[in-house]
N, C-alpha and C. Protein backbone atom coordinates (compact mmCIF):
# COMPACT_ATOMS: atom_id res chain seq x y z
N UNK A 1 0.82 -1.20 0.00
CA UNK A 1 0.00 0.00 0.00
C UNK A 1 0.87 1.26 0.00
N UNK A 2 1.80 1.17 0.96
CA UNK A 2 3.11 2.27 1.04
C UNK A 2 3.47 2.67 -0.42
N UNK A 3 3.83 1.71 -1.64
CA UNK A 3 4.73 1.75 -2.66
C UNK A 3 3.65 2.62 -3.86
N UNK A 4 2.12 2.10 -3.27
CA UNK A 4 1.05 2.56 -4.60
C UNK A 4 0.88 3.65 -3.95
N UNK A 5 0.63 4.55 -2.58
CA UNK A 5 0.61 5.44 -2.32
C UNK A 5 1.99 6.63 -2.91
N UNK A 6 2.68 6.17 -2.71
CA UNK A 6 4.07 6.95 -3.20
C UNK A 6 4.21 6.94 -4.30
N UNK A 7 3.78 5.93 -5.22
CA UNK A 7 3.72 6.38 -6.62
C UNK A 7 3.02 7.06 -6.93
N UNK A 8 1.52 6.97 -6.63
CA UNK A 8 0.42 7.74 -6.76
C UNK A 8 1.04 9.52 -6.70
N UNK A 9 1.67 9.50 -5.65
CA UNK A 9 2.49 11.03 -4.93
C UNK A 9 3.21 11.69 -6.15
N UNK A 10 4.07 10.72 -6.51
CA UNK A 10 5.19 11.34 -7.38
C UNK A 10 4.35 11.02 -8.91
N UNK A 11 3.66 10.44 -9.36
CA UNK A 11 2.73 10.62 -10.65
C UNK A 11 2.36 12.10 -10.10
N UNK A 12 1.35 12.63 -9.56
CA UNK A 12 0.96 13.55 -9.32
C UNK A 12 1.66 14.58 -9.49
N UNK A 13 3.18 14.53 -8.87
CA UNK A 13 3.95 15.71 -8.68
C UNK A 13 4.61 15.78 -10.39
N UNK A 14 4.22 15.12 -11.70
CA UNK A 14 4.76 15.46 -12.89
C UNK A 14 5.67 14.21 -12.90
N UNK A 15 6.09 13.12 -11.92
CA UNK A 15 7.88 12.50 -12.22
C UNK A 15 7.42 11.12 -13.37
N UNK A 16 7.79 11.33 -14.55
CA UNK A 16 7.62 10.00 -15.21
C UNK A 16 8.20 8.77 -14.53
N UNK A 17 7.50 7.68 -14.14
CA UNK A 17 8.09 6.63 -13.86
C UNK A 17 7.88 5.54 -14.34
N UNK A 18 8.09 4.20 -13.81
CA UNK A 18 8.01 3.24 -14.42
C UNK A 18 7.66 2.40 -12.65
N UNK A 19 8.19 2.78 -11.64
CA UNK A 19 8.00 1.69 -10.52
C UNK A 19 8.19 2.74 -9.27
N UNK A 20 8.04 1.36 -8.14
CA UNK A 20 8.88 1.78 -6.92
C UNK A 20 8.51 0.64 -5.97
N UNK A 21 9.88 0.72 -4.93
CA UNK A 21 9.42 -0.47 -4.59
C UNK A 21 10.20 0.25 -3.19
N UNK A 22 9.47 -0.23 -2.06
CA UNK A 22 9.85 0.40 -0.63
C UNK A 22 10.39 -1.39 0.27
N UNK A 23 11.36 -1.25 0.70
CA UNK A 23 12.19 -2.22 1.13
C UNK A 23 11.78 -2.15 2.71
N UNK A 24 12.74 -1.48 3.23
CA UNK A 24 11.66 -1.04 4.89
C UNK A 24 11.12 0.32 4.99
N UNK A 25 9.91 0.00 5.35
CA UNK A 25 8.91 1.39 5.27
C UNK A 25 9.90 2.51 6.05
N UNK A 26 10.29 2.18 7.16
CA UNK A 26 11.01 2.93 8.39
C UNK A 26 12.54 3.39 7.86
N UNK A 27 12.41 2.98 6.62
CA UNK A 27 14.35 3.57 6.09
C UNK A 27 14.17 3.66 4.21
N UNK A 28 14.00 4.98 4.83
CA UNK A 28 13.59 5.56 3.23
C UNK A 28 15.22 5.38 2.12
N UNK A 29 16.16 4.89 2.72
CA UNK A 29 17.22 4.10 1.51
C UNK A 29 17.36 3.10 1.06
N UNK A 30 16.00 2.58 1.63
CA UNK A 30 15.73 1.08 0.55
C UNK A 30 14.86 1.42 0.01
N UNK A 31 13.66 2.90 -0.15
CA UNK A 31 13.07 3.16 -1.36
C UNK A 31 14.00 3.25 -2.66
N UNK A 32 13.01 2.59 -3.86
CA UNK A 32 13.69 2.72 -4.75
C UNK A 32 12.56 3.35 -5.95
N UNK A 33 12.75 4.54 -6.51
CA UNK A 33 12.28 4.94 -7.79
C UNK A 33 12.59 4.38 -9.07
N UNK A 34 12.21 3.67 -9.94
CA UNK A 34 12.21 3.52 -11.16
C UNK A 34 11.56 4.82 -12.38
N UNK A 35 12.76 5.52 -13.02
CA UNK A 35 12.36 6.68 -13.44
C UNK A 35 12.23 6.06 -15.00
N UNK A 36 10.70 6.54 -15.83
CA UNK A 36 10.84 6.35 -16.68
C UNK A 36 12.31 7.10 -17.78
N UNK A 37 12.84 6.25 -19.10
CA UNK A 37 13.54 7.50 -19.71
C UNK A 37 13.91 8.63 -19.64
N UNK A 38 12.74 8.88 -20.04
CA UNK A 38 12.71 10.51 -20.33
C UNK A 38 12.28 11.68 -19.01
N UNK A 39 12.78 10.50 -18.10
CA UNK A 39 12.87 11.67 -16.21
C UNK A 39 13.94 12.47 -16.56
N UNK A 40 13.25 14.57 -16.60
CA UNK A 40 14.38 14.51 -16.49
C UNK A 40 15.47 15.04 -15.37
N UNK A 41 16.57 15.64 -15.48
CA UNK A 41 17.18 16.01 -13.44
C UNK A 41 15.79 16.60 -12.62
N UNK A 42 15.22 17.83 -13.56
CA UNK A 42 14.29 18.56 -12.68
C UNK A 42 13.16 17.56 -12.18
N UNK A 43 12.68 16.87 -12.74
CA UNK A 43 11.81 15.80 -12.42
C UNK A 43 12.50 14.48 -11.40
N UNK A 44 13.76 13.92 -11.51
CA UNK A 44 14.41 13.10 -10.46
C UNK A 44 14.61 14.16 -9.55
N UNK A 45 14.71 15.58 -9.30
CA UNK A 45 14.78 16.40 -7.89
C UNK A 45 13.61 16.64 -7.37
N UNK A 46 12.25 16.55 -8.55
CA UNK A 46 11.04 16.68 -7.44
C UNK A 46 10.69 15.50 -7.02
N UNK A 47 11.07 14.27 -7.39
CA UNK A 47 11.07 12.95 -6.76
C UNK A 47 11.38 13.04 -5.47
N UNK A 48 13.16 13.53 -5.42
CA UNK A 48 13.54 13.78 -4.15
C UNK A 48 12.57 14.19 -2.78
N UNK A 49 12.52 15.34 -3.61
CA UNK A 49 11.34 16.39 -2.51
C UNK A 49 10.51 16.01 -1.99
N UNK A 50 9.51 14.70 -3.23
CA UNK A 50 8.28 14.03 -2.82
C UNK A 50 8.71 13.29 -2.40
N UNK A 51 9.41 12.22 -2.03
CA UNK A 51 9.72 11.66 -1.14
C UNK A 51 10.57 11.72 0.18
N UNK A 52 10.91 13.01 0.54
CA UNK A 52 11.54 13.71 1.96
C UNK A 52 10.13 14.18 2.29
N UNK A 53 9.06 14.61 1.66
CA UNK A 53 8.17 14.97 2.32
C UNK A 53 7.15 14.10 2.88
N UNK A 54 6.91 13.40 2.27
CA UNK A 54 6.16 11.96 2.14
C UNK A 54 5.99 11.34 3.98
N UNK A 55 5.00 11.25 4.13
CA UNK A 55 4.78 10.83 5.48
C UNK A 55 3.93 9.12 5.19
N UNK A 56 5.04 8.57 5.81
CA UNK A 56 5.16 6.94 5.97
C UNK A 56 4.40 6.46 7.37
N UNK A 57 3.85 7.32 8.04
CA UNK A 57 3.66 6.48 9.42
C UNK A 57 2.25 6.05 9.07
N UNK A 58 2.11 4.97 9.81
CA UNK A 58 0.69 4.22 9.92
C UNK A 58 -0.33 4.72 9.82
N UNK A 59 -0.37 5.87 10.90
CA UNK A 59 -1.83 6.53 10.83
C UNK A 59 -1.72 7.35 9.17
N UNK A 60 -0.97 8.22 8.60
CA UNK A 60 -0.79 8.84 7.14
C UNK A 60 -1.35 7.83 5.97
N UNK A 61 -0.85 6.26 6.34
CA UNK A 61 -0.86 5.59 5.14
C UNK A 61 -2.45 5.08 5.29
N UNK A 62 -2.71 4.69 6.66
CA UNK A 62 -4.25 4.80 6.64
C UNK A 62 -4.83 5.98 6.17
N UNK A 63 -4.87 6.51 6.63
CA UNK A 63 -5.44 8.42 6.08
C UNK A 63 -5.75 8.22 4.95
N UNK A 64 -4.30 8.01 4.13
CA UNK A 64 -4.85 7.89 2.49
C UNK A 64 -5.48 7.30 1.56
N UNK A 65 -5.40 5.80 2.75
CA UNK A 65 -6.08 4.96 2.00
C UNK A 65 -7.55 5.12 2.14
N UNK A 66 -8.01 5.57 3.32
CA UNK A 66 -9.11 5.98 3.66
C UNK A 66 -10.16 6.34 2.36
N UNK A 67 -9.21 7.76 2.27
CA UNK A 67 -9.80 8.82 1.19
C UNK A 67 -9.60 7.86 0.12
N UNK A 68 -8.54 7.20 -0.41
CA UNK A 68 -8.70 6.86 -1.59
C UNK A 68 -9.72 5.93 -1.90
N UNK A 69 -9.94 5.29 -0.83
CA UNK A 69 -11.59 4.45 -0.89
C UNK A 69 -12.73 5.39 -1.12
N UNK A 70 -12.84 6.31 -0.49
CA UNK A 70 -14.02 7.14 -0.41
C UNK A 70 -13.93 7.76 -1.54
N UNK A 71 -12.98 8.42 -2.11
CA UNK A 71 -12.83 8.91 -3.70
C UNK A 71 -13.23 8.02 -4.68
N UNK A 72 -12.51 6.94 -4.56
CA UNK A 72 -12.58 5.78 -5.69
C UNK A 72 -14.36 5.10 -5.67
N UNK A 73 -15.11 5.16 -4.42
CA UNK A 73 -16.04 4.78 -4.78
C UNK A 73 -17.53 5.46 -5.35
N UNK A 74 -17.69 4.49 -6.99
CA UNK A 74 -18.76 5.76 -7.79
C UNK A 74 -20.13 5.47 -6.36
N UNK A 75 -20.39 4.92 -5.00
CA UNK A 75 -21.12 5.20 -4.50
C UNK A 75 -21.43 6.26 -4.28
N UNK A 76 -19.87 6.60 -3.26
CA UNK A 76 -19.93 7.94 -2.60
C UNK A 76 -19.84 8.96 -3.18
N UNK A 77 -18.76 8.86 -4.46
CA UNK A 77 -19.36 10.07 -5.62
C UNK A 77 -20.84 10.05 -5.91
N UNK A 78 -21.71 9.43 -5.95
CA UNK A 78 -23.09 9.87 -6.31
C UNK A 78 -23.66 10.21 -5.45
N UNK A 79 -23.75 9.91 -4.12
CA UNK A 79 -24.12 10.68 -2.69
C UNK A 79 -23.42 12.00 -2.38
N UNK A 80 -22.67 12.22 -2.47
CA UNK A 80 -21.96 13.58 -2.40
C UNK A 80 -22.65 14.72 -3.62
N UNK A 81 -22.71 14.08 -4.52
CA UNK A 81 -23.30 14.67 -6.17
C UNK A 81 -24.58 15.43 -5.38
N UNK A 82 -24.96 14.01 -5.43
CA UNK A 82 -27.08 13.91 -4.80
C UNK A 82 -27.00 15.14 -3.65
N UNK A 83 -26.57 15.01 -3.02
CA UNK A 83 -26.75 15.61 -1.58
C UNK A 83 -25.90 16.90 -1.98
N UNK A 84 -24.97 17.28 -2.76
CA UNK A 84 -25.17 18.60 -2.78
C UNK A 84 -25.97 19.60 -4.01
N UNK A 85 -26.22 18.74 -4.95
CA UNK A 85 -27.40 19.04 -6.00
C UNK A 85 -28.53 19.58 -5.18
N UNK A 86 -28.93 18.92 -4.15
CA UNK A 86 -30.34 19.00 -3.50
C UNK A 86 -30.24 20.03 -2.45
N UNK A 87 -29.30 20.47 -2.00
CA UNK A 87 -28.70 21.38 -1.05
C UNK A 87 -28.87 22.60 -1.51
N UNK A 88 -28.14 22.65 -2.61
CA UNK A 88 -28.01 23.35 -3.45
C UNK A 88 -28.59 24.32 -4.77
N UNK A 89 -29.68 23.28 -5.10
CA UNK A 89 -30.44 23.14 -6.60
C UNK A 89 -30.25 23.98 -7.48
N UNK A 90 -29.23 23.37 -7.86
CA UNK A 90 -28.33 23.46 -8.65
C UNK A 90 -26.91 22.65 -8.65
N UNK A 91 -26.11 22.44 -10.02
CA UNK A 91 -25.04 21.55 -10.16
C UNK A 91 -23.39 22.02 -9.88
N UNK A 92 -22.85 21.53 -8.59
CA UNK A 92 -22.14 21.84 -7.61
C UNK A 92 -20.89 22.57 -8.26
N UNK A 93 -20.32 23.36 -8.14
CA UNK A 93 -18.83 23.49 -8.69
C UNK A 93 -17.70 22.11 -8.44
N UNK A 94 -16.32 22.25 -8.91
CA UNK A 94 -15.59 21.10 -8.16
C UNK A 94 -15.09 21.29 -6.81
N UNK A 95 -15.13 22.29 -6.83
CA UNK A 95 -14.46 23.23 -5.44
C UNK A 95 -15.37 22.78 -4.43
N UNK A 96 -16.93 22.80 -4.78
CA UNK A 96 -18.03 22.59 -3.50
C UNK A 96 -17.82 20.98 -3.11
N UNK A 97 -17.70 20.31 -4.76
CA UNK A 97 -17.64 18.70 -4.71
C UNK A 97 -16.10 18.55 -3.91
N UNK A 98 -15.26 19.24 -3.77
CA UNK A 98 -14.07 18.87 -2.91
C UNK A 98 -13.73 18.66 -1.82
N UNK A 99 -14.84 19.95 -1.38
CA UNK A 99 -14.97 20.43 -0.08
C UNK A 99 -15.77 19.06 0.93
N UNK A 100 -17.04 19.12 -0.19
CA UNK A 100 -18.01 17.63 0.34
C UNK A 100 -16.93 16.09 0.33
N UNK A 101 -16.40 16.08 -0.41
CA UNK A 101 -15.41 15.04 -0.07
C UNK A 101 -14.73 14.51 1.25
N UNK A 102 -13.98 15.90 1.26
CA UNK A 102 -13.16 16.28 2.74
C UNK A 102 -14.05 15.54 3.50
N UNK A 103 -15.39 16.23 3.49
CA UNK A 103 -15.73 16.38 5.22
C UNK A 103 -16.64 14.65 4.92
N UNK A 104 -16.97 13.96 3.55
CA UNK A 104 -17.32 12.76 3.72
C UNK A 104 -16.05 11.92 4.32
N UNK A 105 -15.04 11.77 4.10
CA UNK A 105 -13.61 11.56 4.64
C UNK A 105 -13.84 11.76 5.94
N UNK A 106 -13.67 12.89 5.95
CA UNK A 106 -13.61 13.28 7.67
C UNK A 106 -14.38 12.45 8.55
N UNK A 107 -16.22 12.37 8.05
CA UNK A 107 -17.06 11.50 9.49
C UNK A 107 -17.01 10.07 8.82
N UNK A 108 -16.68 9.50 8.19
CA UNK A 108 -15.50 8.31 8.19
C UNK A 108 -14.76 7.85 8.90
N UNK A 109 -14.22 8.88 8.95
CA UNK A 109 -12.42 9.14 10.12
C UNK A 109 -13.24 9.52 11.43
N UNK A 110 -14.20 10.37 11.88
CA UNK A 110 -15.26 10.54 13.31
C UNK A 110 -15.83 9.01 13.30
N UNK A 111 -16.53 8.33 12.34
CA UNK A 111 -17.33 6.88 12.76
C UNK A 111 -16.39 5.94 13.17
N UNK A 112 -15.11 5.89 12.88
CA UNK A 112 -13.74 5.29 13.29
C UNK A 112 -13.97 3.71 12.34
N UNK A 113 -14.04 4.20 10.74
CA UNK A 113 -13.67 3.32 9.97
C UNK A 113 -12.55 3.55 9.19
């Protein structure tokens, strides 16, 4: 979960890759980046960055996985939709749909799942 979270990170941050593979979670010099080709320095230095910043502890990697359940599922995207369509009446910005995310995340994280 550690290795798809951190890729997920550094896709995001622009770094072409190809892998990664985390050796011990607790000693970030057995992470290893697989940079696609065409990485280039400026892109292997925001690797760097994203991964000095990158928070590995238990509760973080839960956190994310959390959200990434709650994101990933077209349930809760259509309840979030629904419920602020109707709130609203009218069709939400992404900014409002972001916001509703958060805080579906959040009493998630309050129901202690």
């Amino acid at each position: 979960m550690l290795a798809t979270q951190l890729h997920a990170a550094l896709v995001e941050a622009g770094v072409p890759l190809v892998g990664v593979s985390i050796g011990r979670p607790d000693d970030r010099a057995t992470w290893v980046v697989q940079f696609a080709p065409q990485a280039t320095p400026q892109q292997r230095a925001a690797a760097d960055a994203v991964i000095a910043a990158f928070d590995a502890s238990p509760s973080a990697v839960a956190a994310r996985a959390l959200e990434a359940r709650v994101y990933g599922d077209p349930q809760a995207r259509a309840v979030v939709l629904f419920s602020l369509r109707e709130r609203l009446g009218r069709e939400p910005t992404p900014l409002e749909v972001s916001a509703a995310r958060g805080r579906l995340v959040q009493a998630f994280r309050d129901g202690g799942v």
